[in-house]
N, C-alpha and C. Protein backbone atom coordinates (compact mmCIF):
# COMPACT_ATOMS: atom_id res chain seq x y z
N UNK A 1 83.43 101.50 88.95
CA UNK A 1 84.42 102.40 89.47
C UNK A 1 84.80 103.39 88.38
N UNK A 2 84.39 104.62 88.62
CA UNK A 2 84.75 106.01 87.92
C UNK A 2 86.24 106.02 87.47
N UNK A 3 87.39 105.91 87.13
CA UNK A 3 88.82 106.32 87.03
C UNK A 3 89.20 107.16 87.37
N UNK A 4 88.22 108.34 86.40
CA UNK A 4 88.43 110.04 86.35
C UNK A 4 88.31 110.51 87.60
N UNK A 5 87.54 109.82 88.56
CA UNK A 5 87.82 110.45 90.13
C UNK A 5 88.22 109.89 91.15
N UNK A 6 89.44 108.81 90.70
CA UNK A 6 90.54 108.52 91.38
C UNK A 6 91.47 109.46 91.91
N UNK A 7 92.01 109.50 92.98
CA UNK A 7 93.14 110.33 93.25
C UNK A 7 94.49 109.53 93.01
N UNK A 8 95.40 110.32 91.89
CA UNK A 8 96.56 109.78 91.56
C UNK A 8 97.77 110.32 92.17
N UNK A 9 98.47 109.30 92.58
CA UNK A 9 99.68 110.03 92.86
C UNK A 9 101.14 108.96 92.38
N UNK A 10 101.60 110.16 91.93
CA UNK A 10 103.01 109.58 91.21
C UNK A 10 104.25 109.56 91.75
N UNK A 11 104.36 108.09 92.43
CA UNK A 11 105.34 107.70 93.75
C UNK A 11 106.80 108.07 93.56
N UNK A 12 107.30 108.71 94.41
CA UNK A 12 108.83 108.73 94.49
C UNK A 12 109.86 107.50 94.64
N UNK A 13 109.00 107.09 95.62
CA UNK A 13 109.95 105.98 95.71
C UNK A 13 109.29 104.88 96.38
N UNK A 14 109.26 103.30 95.99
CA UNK A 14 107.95 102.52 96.24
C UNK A 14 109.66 101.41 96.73
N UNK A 15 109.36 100.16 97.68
CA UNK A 15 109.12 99.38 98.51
C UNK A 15 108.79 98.42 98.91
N UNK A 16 109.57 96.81 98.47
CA UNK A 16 108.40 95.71 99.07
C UNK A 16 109.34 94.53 99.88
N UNK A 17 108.82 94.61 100.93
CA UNK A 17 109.04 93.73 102.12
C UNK A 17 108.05 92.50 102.46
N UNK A 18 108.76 91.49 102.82
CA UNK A 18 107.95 90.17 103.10
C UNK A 18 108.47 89.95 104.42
N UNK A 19 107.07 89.16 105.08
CA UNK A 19 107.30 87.85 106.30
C UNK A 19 106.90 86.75 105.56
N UNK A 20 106.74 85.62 106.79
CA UNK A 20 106.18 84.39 105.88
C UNK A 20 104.84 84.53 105.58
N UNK A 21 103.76 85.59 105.85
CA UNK A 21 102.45 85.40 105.56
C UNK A 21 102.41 86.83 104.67
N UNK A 22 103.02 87.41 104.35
CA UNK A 22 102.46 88.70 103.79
C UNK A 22 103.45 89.59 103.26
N UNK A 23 103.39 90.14 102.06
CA UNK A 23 104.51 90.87 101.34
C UNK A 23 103.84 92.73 101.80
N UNK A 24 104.50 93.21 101.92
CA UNK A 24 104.25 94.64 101.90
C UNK A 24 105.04 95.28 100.98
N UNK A 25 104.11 96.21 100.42
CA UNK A 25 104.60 97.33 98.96
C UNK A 25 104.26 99.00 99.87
N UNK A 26 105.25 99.44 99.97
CA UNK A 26 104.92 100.98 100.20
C UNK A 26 105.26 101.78 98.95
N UNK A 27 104.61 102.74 98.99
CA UNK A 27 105.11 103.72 98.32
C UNK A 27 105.15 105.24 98.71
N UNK A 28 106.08 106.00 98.34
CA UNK A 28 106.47 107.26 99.11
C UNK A 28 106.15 108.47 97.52
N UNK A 29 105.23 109.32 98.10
CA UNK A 29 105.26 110.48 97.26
C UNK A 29 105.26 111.86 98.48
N UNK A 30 106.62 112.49 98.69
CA UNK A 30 107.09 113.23 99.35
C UNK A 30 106.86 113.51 100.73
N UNK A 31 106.23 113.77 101.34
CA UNK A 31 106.26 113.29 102.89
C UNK A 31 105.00 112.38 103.34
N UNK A 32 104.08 111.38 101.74
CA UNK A 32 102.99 110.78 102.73
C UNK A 32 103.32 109.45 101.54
N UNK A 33 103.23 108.64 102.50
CA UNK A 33 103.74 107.29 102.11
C UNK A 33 102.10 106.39 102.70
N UNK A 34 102.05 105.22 101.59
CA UNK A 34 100.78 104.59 101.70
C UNK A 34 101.72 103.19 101.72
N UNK A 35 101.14 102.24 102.28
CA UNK A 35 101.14 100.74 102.28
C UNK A 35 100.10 100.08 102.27
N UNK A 36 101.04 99.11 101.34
CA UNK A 36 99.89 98.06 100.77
C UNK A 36 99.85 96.24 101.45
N UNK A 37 99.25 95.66 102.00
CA UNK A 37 99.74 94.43 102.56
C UNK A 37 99.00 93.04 101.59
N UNK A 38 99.90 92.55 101.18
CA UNK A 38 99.09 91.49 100.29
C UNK A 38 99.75 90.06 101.06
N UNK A 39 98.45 89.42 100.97
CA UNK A 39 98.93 87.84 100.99
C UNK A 39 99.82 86.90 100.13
N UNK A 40 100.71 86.13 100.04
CA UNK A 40 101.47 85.95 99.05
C UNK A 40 100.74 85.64 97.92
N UNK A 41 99.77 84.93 97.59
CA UNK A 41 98.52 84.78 96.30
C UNK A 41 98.61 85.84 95.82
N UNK A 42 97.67 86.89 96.80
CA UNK A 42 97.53 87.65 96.12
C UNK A 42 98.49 88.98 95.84
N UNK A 43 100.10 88.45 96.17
CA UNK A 43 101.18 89.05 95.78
C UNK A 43 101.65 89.12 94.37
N UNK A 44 101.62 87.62 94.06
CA UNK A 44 101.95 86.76 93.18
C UNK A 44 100.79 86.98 91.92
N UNK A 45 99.33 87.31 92.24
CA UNK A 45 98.57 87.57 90.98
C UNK A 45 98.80 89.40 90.78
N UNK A 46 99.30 89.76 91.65
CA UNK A 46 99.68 91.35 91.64
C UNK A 46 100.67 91.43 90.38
N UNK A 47 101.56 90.93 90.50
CA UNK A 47 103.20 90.53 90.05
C UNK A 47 102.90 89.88 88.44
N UNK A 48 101.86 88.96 88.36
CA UNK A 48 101.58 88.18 86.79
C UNK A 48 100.69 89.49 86.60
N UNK A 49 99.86 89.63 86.68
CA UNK A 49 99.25 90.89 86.78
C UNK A 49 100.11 92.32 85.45
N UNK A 50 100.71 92.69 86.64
CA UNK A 50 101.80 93.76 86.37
C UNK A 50 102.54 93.64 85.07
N UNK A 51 103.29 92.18 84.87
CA UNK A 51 104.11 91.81 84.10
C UNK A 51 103.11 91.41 82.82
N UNK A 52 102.08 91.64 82.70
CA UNK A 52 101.29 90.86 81.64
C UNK A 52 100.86 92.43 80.65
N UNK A 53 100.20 93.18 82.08
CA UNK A 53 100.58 94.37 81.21
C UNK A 53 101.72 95.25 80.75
N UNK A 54 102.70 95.05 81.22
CA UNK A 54 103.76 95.28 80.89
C UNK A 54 104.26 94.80 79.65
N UNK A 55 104.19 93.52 79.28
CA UNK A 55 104.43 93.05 78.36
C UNK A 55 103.24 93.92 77.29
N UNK A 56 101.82 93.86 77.10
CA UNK A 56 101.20 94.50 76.66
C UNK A 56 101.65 96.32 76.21
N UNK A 57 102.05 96.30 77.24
CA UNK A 57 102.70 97.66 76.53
C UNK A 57 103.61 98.06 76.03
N UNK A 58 104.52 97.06 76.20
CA UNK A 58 105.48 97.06 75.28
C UNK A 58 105.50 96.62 73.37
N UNK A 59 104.49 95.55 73.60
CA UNK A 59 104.54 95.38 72.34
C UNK A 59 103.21 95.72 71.15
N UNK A 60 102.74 97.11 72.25
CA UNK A 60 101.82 98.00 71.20
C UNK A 60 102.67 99.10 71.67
N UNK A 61 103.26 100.05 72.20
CA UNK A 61 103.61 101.12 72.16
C UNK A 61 105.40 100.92 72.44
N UNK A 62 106.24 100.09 72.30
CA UNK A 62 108.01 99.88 72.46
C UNK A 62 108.28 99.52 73.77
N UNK A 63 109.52 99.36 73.69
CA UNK A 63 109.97 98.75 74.81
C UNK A 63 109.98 100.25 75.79
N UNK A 64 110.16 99.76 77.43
CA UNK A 64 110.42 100.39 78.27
C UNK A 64 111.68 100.62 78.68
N UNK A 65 112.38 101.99 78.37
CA UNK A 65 113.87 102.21 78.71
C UNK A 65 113.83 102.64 80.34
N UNK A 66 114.73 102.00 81.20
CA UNK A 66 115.05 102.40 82.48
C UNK A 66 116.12 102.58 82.68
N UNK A 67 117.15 102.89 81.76
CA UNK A 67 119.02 103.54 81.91
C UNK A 67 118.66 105.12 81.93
N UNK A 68 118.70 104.97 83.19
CA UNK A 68 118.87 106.45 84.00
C UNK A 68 117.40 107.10 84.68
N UNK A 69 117.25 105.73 84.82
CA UNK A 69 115.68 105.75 86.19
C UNK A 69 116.53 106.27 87.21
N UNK A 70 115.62 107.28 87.29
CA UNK A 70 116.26 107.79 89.06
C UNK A 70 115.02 108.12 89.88
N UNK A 71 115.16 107.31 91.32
CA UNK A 71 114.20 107.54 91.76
C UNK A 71 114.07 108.78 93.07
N UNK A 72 114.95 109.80 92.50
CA UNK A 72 115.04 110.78 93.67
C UNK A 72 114.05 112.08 92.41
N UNK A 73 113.50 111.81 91.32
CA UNK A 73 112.82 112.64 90.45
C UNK A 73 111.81 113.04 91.50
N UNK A 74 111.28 113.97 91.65
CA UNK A 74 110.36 114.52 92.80
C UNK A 74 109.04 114.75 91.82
N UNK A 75 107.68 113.90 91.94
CA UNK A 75 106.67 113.96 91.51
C UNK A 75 106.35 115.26 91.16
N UNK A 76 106.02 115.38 90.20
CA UNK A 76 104.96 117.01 89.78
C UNK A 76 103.82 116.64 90.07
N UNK A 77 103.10 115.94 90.44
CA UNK A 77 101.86 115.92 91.34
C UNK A 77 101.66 116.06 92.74
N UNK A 78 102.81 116.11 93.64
CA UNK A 78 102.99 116.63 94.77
C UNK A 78 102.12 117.56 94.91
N UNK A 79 101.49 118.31 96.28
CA UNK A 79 100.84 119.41 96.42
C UNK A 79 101.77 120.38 97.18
């Protein structure tokens, strides 16, 4: 899988809802919103996942500040 010809988009505002069989993650970048449906497994390796690199990036490039995350910032990748 290429990276460089991924299409990126940098979410406004993301989303996650559960039943008993399935978590859903949306995410909204200005009027087109994508969803994602995972099984709880593979919610849960999403989530260790996430947090593993997270941790990884924190402790080669600093911690991550979120005092004064706002999620009404309107993507500059919008079209």
């Amino acid at each position: 899988m290429d990276a460089s010809k991924m299409i990126k988009v940098l979410p406004d505002e993301m989303g996650v809802s559960f039943n008993p069989s399935m978590f859903f993650v949306l995410f909204r970048s200005g009027d087109n919103s994508t969803a994602y449906v995972l099984n709880p497994g593979g919610a849960k390796v999403f989530s260790e996942n996430l947090a593993s690199r997270i941790k990884e990036y924190e402790s080669t490039i600093g911690p991550i500040d979120t005092t004064g995350h706002n999620i009404e910032i309107v993507s500059p990748m919008q079209p």
